[in-house]
N, C-alpha and C. Protein backbone atom coordinates (compact mmCIF):
# COMPACT_ATOMS: atom_id res chain seq x y z
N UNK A 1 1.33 -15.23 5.35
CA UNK A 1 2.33 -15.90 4.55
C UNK A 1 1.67 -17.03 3.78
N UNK A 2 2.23 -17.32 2.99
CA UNK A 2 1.46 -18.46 1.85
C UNK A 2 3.17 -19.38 1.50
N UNK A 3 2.58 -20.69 1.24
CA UNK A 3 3.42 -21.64 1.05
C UNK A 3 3.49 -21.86 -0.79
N UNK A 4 4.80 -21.61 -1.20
CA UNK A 4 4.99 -21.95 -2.58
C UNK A 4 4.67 -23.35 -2.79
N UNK A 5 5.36 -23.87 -4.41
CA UNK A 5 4.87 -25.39 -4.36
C UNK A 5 6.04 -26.19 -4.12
N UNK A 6 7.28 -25.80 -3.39
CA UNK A 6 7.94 -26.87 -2.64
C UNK A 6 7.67 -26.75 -1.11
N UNK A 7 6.48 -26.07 -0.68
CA UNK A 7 5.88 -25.92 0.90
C UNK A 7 6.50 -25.42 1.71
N UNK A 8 7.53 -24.27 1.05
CA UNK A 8 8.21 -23.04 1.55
C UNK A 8 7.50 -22.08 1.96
N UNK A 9 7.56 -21.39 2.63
CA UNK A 9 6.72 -20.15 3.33
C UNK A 9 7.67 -18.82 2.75
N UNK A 10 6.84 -17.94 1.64
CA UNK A 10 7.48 -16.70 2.08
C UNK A 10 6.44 -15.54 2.51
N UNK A 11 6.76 -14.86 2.05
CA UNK A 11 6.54 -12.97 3.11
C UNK A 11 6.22 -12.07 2.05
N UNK A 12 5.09 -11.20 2.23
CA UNK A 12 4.56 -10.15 1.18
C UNK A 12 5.20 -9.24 2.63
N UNK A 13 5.89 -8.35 0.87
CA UNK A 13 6.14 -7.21 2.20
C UNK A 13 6.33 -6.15 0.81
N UNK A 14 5.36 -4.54 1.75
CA UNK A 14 5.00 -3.51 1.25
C UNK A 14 5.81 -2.68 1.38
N UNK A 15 6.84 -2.22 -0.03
CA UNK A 15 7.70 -0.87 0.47
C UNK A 15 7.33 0.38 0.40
N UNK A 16 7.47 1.06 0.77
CA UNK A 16 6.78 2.87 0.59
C UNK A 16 7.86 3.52 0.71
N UNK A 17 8.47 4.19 -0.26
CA UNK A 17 9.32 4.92 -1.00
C UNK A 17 9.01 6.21 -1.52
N UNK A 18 9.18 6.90 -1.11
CA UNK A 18 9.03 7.95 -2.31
C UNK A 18 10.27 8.07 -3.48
N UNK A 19 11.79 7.19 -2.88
CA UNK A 19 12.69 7.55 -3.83
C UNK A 19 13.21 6.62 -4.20
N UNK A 20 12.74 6.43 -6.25
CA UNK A 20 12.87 5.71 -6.81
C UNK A 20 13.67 4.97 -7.17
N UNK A 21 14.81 5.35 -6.77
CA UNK A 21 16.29 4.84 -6.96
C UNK A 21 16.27 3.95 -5.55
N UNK A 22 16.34 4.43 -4.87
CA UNK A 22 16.10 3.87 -3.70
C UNK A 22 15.53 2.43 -3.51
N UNK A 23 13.90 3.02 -3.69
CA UNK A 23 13.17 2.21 -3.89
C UNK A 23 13.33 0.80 -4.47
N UNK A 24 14.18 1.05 -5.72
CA UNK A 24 13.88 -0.04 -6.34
C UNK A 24 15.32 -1.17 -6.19
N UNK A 25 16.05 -0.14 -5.30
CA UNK A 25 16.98 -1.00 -4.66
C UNK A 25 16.73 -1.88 -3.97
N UNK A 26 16.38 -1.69 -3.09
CA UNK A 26 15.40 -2.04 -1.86
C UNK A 26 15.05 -3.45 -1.76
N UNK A 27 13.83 -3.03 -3.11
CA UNK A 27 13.05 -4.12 -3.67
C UNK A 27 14.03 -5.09 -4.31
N UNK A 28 14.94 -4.81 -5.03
CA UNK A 28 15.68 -5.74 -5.72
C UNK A 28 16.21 -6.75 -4.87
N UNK A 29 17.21 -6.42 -3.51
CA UNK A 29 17.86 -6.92 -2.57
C UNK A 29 16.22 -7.97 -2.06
N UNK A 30 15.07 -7.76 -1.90
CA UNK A 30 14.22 -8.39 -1.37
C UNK A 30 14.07 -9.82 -1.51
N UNK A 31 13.37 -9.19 -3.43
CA UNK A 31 13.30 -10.31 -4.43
C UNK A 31 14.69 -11.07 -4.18
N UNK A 32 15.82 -10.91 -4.30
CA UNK A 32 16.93 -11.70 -4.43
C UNK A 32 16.71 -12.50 -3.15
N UNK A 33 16.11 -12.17 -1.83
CA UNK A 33 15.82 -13.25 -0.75
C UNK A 33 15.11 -14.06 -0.73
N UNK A 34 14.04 -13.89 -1.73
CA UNK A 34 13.13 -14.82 -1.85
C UNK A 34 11.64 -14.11 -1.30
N UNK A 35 11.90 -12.52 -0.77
CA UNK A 35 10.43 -11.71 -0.80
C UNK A 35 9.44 -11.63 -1.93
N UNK A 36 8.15 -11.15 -1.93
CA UNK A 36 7.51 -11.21 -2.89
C UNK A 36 7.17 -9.14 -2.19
N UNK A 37 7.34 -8.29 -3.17
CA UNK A 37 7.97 -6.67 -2.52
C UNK A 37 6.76 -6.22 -3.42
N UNK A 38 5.70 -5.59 -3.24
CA UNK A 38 5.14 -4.44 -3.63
C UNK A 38 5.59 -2.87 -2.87
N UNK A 39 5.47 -2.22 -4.00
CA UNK A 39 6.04 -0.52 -4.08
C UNK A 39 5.11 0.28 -4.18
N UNK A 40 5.23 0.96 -3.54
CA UNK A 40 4.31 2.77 -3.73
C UNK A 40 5.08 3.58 -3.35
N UNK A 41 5.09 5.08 -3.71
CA UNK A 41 5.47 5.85 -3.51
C UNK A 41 5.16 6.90 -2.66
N UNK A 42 4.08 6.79 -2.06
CA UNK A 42 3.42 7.74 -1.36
C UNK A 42 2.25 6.67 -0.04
N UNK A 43 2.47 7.35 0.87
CA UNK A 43 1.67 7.11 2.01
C UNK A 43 0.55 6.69 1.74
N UNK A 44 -0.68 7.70 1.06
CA UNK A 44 -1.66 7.09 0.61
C UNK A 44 -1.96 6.04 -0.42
N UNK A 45 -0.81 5.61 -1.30
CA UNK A 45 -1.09 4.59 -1.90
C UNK A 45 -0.27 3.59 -1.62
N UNK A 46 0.20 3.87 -0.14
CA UNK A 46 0.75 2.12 0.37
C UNK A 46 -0.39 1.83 1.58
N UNK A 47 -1.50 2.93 2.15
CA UNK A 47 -2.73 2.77 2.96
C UNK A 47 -3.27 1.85 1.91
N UNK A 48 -3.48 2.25 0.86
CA UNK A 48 -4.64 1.62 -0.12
C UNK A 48 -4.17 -0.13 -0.72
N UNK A 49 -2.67 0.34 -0.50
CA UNK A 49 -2.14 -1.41 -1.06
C UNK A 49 -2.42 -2.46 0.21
N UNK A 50 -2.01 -1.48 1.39
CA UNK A 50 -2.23 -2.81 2.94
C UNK A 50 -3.62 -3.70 2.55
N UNK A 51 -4.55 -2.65 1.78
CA UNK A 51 -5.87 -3.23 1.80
C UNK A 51 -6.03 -4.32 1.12
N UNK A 52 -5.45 -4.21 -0.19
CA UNK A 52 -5.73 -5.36 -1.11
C UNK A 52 -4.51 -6.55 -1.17
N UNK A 53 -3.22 -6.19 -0.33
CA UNK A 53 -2.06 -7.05 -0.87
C UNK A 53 -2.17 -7.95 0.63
N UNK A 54 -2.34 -7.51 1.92
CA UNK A 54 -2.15 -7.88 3.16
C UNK A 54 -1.10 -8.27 3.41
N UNK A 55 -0.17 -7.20 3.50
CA UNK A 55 1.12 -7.50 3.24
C UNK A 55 1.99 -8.48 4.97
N UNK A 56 2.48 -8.84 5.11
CA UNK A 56 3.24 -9.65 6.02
C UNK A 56 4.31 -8.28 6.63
N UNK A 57 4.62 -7.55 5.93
CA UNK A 57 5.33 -6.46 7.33
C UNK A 57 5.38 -5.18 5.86
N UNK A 58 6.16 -4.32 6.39
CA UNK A 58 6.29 -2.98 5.97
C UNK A 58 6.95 -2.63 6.13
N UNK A 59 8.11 -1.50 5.32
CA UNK A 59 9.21 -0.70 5.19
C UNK A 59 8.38 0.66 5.11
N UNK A 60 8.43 1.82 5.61
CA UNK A 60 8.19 2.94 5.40
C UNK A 60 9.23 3.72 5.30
N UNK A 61 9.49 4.91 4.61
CA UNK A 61 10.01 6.15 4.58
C UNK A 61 9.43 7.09 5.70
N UNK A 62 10.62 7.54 6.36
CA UNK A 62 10.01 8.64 6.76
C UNK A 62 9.85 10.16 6.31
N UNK A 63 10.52 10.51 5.38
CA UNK A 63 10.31 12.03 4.93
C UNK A 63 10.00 11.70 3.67
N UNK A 64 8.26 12.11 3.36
CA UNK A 64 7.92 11.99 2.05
C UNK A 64 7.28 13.01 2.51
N UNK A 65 6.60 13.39 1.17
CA UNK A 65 5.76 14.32 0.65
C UNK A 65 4.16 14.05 1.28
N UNK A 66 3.30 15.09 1.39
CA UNK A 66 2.09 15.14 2.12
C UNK A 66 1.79 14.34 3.26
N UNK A 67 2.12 13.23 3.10
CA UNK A 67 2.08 12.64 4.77
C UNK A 67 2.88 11.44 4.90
N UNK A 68 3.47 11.95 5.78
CA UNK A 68 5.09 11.03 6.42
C UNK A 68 4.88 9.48 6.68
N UNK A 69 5.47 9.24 7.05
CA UNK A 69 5.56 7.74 7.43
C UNK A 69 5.28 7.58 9.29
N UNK A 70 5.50 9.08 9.64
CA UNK A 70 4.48 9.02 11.19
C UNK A 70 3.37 9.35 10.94
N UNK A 71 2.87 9.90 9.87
CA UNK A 71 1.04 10.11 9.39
C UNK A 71 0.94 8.68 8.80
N UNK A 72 1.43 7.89 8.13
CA UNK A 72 0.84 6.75 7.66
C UNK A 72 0.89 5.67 8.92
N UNK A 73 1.51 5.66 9.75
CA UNK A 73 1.29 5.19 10.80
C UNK A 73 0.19 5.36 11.70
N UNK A 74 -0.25 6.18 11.87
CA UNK A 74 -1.19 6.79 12.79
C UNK A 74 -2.26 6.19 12.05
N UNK A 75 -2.74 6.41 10.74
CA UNK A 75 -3.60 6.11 9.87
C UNK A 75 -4.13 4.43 9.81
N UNK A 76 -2.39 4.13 9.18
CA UNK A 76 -2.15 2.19 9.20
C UNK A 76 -3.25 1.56 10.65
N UNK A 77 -2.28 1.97 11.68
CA UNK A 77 -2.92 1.37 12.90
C UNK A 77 -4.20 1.72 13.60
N UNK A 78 -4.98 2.72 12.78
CA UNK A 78 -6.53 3.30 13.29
C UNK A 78 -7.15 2.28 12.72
N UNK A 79 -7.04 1.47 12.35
CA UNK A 79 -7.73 -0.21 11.57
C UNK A 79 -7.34 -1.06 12.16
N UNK A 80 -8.41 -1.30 13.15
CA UNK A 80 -8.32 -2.66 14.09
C UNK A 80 -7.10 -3.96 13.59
N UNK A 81 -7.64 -4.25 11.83
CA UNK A 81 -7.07 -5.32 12.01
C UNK A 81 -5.62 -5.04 11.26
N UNK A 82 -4.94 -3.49 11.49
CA UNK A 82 -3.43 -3.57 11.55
C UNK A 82 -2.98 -2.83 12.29
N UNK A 83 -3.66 -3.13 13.81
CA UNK A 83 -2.75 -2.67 14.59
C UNK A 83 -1.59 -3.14 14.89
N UNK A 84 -1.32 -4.78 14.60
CA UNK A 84 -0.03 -5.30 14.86
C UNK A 84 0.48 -5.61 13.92
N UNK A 85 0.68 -4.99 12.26
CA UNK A 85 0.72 -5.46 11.35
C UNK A 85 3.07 -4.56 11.83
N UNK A 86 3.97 -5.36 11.47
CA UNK A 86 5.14 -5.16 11.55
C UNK A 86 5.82 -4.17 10.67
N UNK A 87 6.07 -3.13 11.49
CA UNK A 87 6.40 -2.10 10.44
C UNK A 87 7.91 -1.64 10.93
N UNK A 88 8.74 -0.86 9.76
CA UNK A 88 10.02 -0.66 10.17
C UNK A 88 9.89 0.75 9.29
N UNK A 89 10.49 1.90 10.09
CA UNK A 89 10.38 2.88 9.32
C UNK A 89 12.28 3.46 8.75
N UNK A 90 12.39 3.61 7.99
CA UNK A 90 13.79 3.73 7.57
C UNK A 90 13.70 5.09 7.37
N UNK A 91 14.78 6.00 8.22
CA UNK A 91 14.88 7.46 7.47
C UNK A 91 16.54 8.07 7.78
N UNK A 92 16.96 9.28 6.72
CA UNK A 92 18.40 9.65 6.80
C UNK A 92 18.46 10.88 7.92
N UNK A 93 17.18 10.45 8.61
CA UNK A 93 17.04 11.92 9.72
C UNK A 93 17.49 11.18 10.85
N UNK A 94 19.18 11.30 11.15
CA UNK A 94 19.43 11.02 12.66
C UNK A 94 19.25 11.70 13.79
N UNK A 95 18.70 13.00 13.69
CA UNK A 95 18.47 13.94 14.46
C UNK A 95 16.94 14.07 14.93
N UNK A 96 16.31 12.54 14.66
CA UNK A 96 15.28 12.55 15.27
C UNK A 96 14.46 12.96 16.93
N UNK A 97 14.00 14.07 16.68
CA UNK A 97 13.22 14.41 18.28
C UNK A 97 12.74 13.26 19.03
N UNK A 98 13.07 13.24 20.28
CA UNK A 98 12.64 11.95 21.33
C UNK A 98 11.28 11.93 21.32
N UNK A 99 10.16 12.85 21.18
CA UNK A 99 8.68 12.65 21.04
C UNK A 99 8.60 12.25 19.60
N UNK A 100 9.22 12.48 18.03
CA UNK A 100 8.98 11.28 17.48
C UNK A 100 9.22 9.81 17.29
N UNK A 101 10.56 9.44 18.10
CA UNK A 101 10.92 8.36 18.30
C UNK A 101 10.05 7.38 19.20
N UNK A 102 9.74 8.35 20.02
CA UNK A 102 8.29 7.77 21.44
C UNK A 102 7.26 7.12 20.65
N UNK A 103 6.61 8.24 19.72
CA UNK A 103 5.42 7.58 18.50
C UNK A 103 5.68 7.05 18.07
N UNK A 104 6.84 6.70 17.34
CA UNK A 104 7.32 5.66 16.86
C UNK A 104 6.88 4.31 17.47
N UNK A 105 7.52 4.23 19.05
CA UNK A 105 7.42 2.61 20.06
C UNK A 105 6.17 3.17 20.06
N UNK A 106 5.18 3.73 20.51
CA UNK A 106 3.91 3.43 21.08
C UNK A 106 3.35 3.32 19.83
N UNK A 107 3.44 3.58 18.51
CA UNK A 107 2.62 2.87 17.25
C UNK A 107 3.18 1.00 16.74
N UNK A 108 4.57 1.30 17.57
CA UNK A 108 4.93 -0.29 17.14
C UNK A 108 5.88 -0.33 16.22
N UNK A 109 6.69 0.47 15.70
CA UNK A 109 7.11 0.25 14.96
C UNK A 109 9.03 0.62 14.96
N UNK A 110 9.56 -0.16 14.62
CA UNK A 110 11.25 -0.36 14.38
C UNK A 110 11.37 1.39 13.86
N UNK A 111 12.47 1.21 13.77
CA UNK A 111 13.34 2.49 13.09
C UNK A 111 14.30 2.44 12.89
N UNK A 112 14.91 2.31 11.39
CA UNK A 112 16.50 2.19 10.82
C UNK A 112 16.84 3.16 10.50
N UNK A 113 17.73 3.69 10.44
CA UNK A 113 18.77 5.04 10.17
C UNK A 113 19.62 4.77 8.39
N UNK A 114 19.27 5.63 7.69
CA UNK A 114 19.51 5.47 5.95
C UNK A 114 21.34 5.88 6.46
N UNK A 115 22.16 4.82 5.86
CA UNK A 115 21.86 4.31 4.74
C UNK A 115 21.91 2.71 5.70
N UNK A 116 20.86 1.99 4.76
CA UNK A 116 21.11 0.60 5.31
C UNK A 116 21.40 -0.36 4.19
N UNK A 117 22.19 -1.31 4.80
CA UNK A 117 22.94 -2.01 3.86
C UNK A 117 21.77 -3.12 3.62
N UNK A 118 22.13 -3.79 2.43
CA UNK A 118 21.60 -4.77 1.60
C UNK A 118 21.00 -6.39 2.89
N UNK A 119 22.36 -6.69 3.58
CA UNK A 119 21.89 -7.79 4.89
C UNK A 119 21.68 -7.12 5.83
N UNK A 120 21.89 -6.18 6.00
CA UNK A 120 20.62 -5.31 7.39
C UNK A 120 19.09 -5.22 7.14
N UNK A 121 19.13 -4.56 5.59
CA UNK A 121 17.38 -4.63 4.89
C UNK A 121 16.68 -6.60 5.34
N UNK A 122 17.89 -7.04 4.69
CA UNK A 122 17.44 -8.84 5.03
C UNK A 122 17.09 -9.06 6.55
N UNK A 123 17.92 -9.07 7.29
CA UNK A 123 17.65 -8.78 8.99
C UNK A 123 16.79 -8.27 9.55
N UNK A 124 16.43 -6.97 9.07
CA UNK A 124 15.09 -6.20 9.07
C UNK A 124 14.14 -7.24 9.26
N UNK A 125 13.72 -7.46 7.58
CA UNK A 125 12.52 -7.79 7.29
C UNK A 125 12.45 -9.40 7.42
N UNK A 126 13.59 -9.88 7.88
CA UNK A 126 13.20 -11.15 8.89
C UNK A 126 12.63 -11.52 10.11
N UNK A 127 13.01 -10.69 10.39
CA UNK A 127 12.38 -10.18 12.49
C UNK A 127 11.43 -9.72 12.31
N UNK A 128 10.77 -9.17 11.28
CA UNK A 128 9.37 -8.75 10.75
C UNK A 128 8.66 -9.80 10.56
N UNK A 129 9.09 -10.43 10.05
CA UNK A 129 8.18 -11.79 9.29
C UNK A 129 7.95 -13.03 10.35
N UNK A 130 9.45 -12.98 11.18
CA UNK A 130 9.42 -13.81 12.25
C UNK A 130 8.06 -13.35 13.20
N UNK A 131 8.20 -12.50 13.53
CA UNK A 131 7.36 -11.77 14.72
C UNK A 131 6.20 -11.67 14.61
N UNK A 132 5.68 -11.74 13.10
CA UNK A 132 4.17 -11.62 12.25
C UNK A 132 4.03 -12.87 12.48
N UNK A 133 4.44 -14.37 12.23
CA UNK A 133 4.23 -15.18 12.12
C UNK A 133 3.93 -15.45 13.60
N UNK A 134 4.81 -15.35 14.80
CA UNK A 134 4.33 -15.87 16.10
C UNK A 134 3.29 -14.89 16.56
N UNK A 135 3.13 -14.03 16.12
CA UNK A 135 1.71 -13.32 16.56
C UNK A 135 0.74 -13.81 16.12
N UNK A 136 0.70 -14.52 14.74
CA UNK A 136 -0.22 -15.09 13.82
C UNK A 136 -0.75 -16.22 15.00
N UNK A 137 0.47 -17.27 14.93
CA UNK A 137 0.48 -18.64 16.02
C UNK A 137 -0.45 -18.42 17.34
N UNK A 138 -0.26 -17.10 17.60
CA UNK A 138 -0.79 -16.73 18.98
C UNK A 138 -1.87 -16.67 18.96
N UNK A 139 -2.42 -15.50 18.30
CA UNK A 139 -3.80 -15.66 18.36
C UNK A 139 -4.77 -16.81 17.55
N UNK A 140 -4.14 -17.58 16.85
CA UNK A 140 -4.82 -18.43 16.44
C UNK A 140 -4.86 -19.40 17.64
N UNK A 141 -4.17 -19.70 18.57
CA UNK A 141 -4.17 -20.41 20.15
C UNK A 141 -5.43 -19.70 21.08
N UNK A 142 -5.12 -18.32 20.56
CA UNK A 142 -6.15 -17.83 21.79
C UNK A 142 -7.69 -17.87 21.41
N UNK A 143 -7.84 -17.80 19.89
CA UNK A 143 -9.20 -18.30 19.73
C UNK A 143 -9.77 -19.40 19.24
């Protein structure tokens, strides 16, 4: 997190969308909180944004095209330094199998059920940011 110039703290946070309408909903409701929201559309080019944006938490999709949001997970967290990076995966599949919901907790990551409203997205990605930040606190104590 980085402090603006009235020494406010906000939150980079990475959405991965494949659907654009969606998407840019999403993002809009963010910005209106005071997020700073980068977008991709695809798995591999929200791997490639974690790299350069270091984002403060993550929204994933789960049913995209070539590799899901349980393949970008698997991927995300094979990099030491995001294994604890806060991720929430949003999908309209309530009929999720209990062995992907399992991968889900043992990669770390939330799971919202589409459709989610505008102060649930806010709620979300507060407990994200909260939780990034005292992990931050933490290990900066422990070393």
């Amino acid at each position: 997190m980085t402090a603006d110039e009235t020494g406010r703290k906000h939150a980079t946070i990475l959405l991965i969308e494949d659907d654009v309408t969606l998407g840019s909903a999403f993002a809009r409701v963010l910005r209106g909180a005071g997020y700073e929201v980068w977008q991709t559309r695809s798995a591999d080019d929200g791997l490639e944004k974690v790299k350069i944006v270091r984002p403060d938490a993550i929204i994933v999709d789960f049913r995209m095209p070539l590799i899901n949001g349980l393949g970008f997970l698997y991927r995300l967290r094979a990099a030491e330094s995001d294994r604890r990076m806060p991720v929430t995966v949003v999908t309209g599949d309530t009929t999720l199998g209990d062995d992907v919901r399992a991968q889900f907790q043992e990669l770390g990551a939330a799971v919202r059920f589409k459709p989610v409203m505008p102060n649930e997205l806010i709620e979300v990605v507060e407990a994200m940011v909260r939780d990034s930040s005292n992990d931050d606190a933490q290990q900066r104590t422990v070393w």
